[in-house]
Each structure stands twice: as C-alpha cells, then as structure tokens.
N, C-alpha and C. Protein backbone atom coordinates (compact mmCIF):
# COMPACT_ATOMS: atom_id res chain seq x y z
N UNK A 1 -32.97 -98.86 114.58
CA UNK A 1 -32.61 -98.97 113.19
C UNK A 1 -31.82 -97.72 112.80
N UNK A 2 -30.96 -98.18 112.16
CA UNK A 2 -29.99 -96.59 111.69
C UNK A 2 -30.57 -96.28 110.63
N UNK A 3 -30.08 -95.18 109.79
CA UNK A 3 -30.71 -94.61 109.04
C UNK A 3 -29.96 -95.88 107.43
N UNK A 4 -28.87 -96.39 107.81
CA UNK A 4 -28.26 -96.94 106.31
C UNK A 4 -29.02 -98.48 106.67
N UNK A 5 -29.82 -98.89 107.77
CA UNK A 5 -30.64 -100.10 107.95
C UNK A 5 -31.69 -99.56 107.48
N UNK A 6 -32.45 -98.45 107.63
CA UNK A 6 -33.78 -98.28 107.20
C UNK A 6 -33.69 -98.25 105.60
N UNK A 7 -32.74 -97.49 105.07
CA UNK A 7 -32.08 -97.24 103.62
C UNK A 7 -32.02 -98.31 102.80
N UNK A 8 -31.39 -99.71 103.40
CA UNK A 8 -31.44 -100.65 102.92
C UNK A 8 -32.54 -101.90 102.93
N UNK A 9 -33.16 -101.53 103.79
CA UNK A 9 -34.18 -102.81 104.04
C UNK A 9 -35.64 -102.36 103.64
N UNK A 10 -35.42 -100.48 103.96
CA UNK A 10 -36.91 -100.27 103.74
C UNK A 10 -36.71 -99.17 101.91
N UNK A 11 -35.91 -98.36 102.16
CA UNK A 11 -35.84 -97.47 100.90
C UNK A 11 -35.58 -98.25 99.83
N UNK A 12 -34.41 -99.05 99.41
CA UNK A 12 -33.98 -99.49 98.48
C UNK A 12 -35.15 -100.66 97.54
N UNK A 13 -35.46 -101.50 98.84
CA UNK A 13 -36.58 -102.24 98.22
C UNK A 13 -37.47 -101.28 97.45
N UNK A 14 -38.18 -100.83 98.47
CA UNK A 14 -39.26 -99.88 97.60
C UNK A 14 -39.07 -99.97 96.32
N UNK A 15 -37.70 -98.68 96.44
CA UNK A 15 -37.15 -98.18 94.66
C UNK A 15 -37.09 -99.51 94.01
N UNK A 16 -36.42 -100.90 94.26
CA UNK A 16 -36.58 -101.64 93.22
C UNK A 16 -37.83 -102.38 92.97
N UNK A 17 -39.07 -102.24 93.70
CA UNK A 17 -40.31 -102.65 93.68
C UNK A 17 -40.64 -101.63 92.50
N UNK A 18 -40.49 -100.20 92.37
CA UNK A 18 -40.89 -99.16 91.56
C UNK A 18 -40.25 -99.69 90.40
N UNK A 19 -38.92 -100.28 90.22
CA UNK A 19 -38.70 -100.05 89.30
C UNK A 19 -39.27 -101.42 88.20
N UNK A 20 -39.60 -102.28 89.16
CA UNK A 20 -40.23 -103.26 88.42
C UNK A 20 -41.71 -103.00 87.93
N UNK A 21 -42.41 -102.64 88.91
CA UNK A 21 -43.30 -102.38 88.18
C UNK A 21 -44.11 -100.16 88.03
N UNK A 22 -43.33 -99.68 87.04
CA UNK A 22 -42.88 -98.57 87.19
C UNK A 22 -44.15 -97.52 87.06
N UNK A 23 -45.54 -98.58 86.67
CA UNK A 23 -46.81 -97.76 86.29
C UNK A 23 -47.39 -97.76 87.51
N UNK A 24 -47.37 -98.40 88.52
CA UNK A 24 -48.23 -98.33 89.96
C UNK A 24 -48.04 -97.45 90.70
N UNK A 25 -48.77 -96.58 90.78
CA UNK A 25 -48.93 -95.55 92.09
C UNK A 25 -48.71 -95.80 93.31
N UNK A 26 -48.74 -97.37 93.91
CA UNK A 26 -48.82 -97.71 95.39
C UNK A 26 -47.07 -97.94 95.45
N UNK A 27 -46.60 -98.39 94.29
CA UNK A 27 -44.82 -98.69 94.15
C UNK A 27 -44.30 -97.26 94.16
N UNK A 28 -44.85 -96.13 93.57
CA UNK A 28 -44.29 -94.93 93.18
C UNK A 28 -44.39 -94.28 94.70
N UNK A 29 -45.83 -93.93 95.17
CA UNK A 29 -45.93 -93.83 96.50
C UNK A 29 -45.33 -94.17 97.68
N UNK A 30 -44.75 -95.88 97.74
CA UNK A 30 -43.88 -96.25 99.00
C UNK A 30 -42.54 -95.72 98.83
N UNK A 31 -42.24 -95.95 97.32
CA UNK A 31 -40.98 -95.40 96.99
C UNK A 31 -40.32 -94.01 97.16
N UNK A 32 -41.55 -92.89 97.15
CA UNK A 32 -41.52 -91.69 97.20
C UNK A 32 -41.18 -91.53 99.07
N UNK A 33 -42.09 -91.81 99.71
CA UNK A 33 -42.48 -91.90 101.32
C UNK A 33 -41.22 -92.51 101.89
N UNK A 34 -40.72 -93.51 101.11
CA UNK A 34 -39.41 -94.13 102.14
C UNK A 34 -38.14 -93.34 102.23
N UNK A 35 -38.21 -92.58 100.67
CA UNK A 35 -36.84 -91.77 100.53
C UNK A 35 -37.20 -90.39 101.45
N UNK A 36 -38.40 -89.87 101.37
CA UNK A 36 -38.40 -88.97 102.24
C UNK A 36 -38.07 -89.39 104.03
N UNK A 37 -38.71 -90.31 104.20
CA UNK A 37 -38.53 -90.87 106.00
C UNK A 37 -37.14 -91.22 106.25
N UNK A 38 -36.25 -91.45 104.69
CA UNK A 38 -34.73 -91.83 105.19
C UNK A 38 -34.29 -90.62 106.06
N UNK A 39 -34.68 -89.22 104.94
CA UNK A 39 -34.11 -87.90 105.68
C UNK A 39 -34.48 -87.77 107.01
N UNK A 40 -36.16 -88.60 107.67
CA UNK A 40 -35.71 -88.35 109.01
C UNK A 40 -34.94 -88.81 109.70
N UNK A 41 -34.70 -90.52 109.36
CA UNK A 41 -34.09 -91.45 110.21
C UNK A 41 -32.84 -90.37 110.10
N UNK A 42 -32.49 -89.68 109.20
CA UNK A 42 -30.49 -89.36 108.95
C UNK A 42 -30.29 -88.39 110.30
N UNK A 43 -31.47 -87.57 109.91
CA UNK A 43 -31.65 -86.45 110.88
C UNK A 43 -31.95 -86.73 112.49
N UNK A 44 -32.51 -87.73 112.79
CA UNK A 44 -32.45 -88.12 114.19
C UNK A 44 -31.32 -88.87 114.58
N UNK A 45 -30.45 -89.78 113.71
CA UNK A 45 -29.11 -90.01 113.68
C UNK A 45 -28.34 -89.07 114.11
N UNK A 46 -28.18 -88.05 113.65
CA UNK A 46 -27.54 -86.98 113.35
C UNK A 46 -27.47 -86.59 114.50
N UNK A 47 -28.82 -85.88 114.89
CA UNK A 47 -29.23 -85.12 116.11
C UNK A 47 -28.44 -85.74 117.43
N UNK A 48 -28.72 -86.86 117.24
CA UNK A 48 -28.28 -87.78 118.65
C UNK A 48 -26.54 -87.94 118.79
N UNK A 49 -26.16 -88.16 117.76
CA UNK A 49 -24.68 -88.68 116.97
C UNK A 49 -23.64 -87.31 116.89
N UNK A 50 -24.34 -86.06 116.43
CA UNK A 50 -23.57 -85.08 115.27
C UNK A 50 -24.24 -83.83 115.53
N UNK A 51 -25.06 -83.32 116.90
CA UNK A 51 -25.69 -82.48 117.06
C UNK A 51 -25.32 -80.73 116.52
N UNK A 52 -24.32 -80.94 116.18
CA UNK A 52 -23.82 -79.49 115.75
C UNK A 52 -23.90 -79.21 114.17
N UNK A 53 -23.84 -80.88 113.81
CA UNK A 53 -24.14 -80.64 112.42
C UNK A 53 -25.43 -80.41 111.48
N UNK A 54 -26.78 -80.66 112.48
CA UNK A 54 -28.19 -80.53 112.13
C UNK A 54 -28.61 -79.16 112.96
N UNK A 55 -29.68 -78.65 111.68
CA UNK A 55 -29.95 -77.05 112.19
C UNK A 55 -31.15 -77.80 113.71
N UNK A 56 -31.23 -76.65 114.42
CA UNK A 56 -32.66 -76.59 115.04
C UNK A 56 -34.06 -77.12 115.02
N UNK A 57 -34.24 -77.34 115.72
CA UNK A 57 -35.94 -77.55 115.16
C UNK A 57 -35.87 -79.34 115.10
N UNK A 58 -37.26 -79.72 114.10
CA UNK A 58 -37.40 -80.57 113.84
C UNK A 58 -36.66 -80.99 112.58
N UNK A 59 -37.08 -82.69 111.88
CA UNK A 59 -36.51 -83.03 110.67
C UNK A 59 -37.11 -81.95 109.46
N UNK A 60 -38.67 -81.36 109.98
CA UNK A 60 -38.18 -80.39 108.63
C UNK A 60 -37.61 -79.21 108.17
N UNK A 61 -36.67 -78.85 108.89
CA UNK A 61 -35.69 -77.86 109.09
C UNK A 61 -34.81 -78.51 108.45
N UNK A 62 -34.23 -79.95 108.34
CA UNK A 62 -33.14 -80.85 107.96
C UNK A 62 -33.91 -81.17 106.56
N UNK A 63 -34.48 -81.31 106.61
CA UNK A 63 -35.41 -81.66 104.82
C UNK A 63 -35.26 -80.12 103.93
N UNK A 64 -35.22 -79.39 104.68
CA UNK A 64 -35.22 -78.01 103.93
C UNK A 64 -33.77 -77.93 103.57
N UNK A 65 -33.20 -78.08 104.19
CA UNK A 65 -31.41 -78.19 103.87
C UNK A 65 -30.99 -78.93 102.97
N UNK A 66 -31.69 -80.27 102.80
CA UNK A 66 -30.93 -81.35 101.86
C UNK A 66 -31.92 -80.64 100.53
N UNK A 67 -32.92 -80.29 101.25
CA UNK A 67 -33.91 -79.64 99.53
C UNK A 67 -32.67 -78.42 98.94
N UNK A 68 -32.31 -77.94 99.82
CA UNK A 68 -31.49 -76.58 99.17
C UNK A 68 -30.20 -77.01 98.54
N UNK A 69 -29.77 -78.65 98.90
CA UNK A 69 -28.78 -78.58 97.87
C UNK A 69 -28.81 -80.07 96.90
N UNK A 70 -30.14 -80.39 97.21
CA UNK A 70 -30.40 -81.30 95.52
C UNK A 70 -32.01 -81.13 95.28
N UNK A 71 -31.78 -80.73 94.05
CA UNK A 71 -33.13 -80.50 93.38
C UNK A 71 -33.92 -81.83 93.49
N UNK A 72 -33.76 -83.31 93.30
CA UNK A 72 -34.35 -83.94 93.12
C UNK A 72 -35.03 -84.35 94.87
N UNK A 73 -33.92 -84.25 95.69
CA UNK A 73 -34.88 -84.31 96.80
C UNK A 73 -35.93 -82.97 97.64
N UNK A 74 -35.95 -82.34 96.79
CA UNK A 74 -36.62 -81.56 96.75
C UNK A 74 -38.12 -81.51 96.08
N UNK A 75 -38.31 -82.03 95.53
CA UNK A 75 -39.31 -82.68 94.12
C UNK A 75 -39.55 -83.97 95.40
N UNK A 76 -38.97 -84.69 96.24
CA UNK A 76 -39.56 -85.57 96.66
C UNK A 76 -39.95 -85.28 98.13
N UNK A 77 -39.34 -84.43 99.07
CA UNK A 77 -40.33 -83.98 100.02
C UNK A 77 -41.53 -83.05 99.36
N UNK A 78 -41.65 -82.77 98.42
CA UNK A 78 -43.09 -81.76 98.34
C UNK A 78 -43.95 -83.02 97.88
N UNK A 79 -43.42 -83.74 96.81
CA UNK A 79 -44.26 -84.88 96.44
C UNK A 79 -44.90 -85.63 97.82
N UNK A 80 -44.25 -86.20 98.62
CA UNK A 80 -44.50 -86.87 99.64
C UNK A 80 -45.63 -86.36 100.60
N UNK A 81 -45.13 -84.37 100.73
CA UNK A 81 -46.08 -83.43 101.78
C UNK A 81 -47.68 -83.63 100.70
N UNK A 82 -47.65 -83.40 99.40
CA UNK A 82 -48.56 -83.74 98.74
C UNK A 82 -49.41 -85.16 99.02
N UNK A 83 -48.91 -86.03 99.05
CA UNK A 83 -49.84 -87.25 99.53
C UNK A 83 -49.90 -87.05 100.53
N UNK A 84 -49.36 -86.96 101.36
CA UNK A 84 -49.75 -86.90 102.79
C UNK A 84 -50.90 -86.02 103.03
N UNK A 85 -50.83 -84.59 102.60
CA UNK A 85 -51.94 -84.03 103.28
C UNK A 85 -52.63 -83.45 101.80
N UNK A 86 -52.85 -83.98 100.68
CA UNK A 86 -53.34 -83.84 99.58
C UNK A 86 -52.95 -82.76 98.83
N UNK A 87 -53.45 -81.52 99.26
CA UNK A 87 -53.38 -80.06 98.73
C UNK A 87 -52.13 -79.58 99.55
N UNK A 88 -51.66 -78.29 98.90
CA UNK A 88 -50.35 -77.84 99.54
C UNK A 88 -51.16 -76.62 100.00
N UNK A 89 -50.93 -75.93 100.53
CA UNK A 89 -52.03 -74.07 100.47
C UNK A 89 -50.57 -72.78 101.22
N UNK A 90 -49.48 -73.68 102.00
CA UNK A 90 -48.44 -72.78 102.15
C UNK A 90 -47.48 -73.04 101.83
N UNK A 91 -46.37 -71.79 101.42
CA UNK A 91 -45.15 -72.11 100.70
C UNK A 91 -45.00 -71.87 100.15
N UNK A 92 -44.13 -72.28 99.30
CA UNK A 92 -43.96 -72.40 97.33
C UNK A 92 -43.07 -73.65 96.65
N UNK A 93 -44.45 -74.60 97.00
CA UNK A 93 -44.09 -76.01 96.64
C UNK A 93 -44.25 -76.44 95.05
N UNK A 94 -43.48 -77.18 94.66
CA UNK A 94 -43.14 -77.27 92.99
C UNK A 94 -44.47 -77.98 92.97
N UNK A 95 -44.86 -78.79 93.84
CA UNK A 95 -46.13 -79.65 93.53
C UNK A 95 -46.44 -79.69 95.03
N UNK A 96 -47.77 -78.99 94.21
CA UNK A 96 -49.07 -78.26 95.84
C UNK A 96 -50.61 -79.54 95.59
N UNK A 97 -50.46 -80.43 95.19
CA UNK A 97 -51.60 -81.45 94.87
C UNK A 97 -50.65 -82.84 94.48
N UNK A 98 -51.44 -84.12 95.19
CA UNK A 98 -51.37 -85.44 95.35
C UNK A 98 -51.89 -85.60 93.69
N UNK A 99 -52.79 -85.62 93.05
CA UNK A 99 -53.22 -85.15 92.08
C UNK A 99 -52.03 -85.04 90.99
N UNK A 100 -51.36 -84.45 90.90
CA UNK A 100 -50.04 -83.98 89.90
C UNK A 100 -49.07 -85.36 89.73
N UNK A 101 -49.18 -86.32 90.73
CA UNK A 101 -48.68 -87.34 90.36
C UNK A 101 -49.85 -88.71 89.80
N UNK A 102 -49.21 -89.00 88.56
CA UNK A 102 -50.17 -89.86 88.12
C UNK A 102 -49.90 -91.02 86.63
N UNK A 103 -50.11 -91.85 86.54
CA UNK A 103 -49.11 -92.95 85.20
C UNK A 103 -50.22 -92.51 84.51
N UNK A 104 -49.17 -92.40 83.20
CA UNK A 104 -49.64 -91.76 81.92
C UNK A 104 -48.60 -92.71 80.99
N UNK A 105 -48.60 -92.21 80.14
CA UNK A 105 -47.74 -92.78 78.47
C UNK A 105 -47.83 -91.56 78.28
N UNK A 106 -46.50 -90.87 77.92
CA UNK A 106 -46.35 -90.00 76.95
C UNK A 106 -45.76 -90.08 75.52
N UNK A 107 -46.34 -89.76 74.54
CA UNK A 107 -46.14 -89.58 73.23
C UNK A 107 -44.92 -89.23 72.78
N UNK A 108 -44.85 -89.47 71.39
CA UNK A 108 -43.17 -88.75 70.57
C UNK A 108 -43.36 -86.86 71.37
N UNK A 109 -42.43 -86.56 71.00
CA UNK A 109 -41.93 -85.70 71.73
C UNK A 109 -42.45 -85.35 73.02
N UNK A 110 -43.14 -85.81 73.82
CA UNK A 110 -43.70 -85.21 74.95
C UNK A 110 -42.77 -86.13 76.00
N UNK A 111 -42.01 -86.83 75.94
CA UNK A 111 -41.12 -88.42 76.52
C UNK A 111 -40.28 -87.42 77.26
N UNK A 112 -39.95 -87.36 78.65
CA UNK A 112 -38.53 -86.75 79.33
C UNK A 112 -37.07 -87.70 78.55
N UNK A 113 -36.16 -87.05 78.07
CA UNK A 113 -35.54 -87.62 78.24
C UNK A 113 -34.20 -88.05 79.27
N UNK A 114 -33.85 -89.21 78.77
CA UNK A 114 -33.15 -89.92 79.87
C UNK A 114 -34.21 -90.26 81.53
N UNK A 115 -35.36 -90.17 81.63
CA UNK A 115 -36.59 -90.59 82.48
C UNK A 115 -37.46 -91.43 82.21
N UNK A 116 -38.15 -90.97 81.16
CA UNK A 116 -38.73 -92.37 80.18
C UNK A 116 -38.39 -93.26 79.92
N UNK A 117 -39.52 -94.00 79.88
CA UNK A 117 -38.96 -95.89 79.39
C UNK A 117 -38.86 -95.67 77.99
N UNK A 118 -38.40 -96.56 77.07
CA UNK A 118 -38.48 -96.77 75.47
C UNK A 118 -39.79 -96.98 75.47
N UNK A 119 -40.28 -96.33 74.23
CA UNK A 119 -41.76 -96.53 73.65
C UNK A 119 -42.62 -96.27 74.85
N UNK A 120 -42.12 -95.36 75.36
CA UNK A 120 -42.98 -94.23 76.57
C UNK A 120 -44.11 -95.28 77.31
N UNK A 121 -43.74 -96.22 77.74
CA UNK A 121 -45.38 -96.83 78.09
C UNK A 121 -45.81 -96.12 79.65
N UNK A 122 -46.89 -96.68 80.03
CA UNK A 122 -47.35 -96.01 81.26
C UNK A 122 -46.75 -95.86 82.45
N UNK A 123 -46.07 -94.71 82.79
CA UNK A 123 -44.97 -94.64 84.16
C UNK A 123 -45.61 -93.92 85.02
N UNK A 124 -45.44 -93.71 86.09
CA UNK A 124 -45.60 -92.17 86.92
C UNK A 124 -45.09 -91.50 86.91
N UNK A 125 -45.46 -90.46 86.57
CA UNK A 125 -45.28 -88.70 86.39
C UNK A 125 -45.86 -87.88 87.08
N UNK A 126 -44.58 -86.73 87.53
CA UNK A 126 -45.63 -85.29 88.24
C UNK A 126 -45.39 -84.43 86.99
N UNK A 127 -46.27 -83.66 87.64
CA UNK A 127 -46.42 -82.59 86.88
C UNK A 127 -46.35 -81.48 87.68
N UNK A 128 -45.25 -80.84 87.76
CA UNK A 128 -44.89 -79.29 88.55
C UNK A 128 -45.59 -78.32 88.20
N UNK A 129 -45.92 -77.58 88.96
CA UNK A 129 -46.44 -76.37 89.40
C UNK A 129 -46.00 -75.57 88.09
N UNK A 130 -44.80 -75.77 87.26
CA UNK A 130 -45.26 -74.69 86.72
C UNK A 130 -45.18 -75.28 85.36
N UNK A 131 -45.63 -76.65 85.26
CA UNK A 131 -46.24 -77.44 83.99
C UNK A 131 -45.37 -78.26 83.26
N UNK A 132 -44.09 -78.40 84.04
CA UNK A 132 -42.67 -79.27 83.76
C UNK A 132 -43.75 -80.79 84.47
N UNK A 133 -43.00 -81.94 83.14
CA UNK A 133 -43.48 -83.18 83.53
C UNK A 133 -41.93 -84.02 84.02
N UNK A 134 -42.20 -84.68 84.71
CA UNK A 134 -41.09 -85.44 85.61
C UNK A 134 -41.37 -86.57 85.21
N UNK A 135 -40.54 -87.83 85.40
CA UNK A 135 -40.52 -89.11 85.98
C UNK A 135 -40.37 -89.29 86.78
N UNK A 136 -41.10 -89.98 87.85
CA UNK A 136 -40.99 -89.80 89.65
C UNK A 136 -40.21 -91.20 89.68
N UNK A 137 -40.08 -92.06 89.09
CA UNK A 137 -38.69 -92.93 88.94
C UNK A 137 -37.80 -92.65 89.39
N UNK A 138 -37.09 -91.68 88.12
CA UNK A 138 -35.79 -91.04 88.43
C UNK A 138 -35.76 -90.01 89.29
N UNK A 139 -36.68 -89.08 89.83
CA UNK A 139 -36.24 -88.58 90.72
C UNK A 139 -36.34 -89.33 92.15
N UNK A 140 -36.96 -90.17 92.54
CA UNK A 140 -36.77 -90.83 93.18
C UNK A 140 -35.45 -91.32 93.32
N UNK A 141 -35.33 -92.23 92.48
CA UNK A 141 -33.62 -92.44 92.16
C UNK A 141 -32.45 -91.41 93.15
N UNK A 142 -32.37 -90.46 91.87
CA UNK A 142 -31.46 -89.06 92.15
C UNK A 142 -31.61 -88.85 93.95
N UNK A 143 -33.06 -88.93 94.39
CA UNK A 143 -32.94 -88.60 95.70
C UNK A 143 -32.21 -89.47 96.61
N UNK A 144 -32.70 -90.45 96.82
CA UNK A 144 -31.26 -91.60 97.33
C UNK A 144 -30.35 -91.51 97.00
N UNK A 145 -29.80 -91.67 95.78
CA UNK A 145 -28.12 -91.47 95.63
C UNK A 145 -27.74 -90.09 96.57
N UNK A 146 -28.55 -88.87 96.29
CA UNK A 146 -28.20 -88.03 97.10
C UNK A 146 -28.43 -88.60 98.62
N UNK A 147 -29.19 -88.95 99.19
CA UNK A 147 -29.17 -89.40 100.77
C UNK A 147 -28.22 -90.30 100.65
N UNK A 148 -28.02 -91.26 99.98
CA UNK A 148 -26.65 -92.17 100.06
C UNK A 148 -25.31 -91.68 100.53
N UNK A 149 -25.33 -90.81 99.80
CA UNK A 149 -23.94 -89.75 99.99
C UNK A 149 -23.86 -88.92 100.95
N UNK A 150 -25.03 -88.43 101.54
CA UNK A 150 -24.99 -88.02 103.02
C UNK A 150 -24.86 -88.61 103.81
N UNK A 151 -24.92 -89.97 104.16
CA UNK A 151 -24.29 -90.81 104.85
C UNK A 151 -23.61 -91.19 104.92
N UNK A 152 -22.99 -91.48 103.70
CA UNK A 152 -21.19 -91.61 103.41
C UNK A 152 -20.57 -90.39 104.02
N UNK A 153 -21.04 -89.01 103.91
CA UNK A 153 -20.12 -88.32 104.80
C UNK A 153 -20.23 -88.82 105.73
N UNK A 154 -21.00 -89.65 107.02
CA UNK A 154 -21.33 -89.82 108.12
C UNK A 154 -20.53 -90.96 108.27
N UNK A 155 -20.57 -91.62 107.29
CA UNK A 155 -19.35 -93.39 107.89
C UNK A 155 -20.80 -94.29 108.34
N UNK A 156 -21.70 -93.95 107.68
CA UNK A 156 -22.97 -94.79 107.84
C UNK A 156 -23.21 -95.57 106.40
C-alpha cells in the first residue's frame, strides 16, 4: 500500500467518520492514529523511493521534521504518543496525557473560533499543556492537508 492508498482508503475515511459524528472519541481517536501512521507509510515510501530525502533513524525522526514545520501535525503526533502510551514523562510534549483529549460543549466565549461547531455542542477537544483548548477536528484536518502536500511534492 503506498502512502496516498493508505491516505485515501484508511486516513480520509476516518476524518470523514469524525466529521460526522464529531463528539465520539473512538472517531476522534482513529482519526487522530491514521493521520499520524500516514507519516509513517510517507516515510517508509520515502526511505525506499527518496533515501536522501528522509533523515536517519526511524519514522520518528521523520515525524519530528514534519512536526517542525506544521504546528498542527505536531498537536497530532503528541496526541496520538498520548493514547498510545497514556502519560507522556519525556520531552516537551504540548499534550503529555490521553486524558487532555475529551468531548465537551463549550460555552459563549469559551468556543475556538473557526473550530467549533455553531451553538458549541459536544466535540472533542485537547487541552494543551499549557491550558490552550483545541478542536481535534480541525487539527486533525490541518494535519492531512499538510501530509497531502507532502506527497504532492512526491508525485504521490
């Protein structure tokens, strides 16, 4: 499977499973997990395909790279390292707890805007490390379009 087959059959669904039903943790969760596993599929692509163009090491050497130049996929490998192994304890991850993501309703002014639904109903939200609330929707989102476009450099 290439990485724009996994993208499409396995990432994209997800995200539009999330976006239908945008309060479930298990939709927010696959959705979160698939956009992160695209970066490996890109990165073992890569490796095999483009070896000069991926650093050393493993995919998270390549996850650290795409973190350094979009914030939102950045917010979604820590989210992801968070479920996976619950607590964070090394680093300096925006979100060090599985915990921080969770559907809420937020109130008049407490609503992200342009993240929130109208009339704020119950979505999933993190809550960063240093007390910024997200919509894991849209960053979800933001993170694919960004992996999208890394593959478009690739002709994938």
């Amino acid at each position: 499977m290439t990485p724009r087959d996994y993208f499409q059959n396995i990432a994209l669904p997800n995200m539009a499973d999330f976006e239908r039903d945008f309060g479930s943790m298990r939709a927010a969760f696959n959705a979160v997990m698939s956009a992160d596993a695209t970066a490996a599929h890109l990165f073992h692509w890569l490796k095999a395909n483009h070896p000069s163009v991926v650093p050393t090491g493993d995919d998270s050497s390549y996850r650290q790279t795409l973190a350094n130049h979009n914030a939102d996929f950045a917010l979604i490998r820590d989210i992801a390292k968070a479920q996976k192994h619950v607590e964070l304890t090394r680093h300096s991850p925006a979100v060090s707890s599985a915990s921080q993501v969770q559907p809420k309703a937020l109130g008049w002014g407490e609503a992200v805007w342009g993240e929130s639904r109208w009339d704020s109903p119950e979505q999933v939200y993190v809550t960063l490390n240093d007390g910024t609330t997200r919509g894991v929707e849209a960053i979800v989102r933001g993170a694919l379009d960004f992996l999208n476009l890394e593959m478009q450099r690739y002709h994938l």
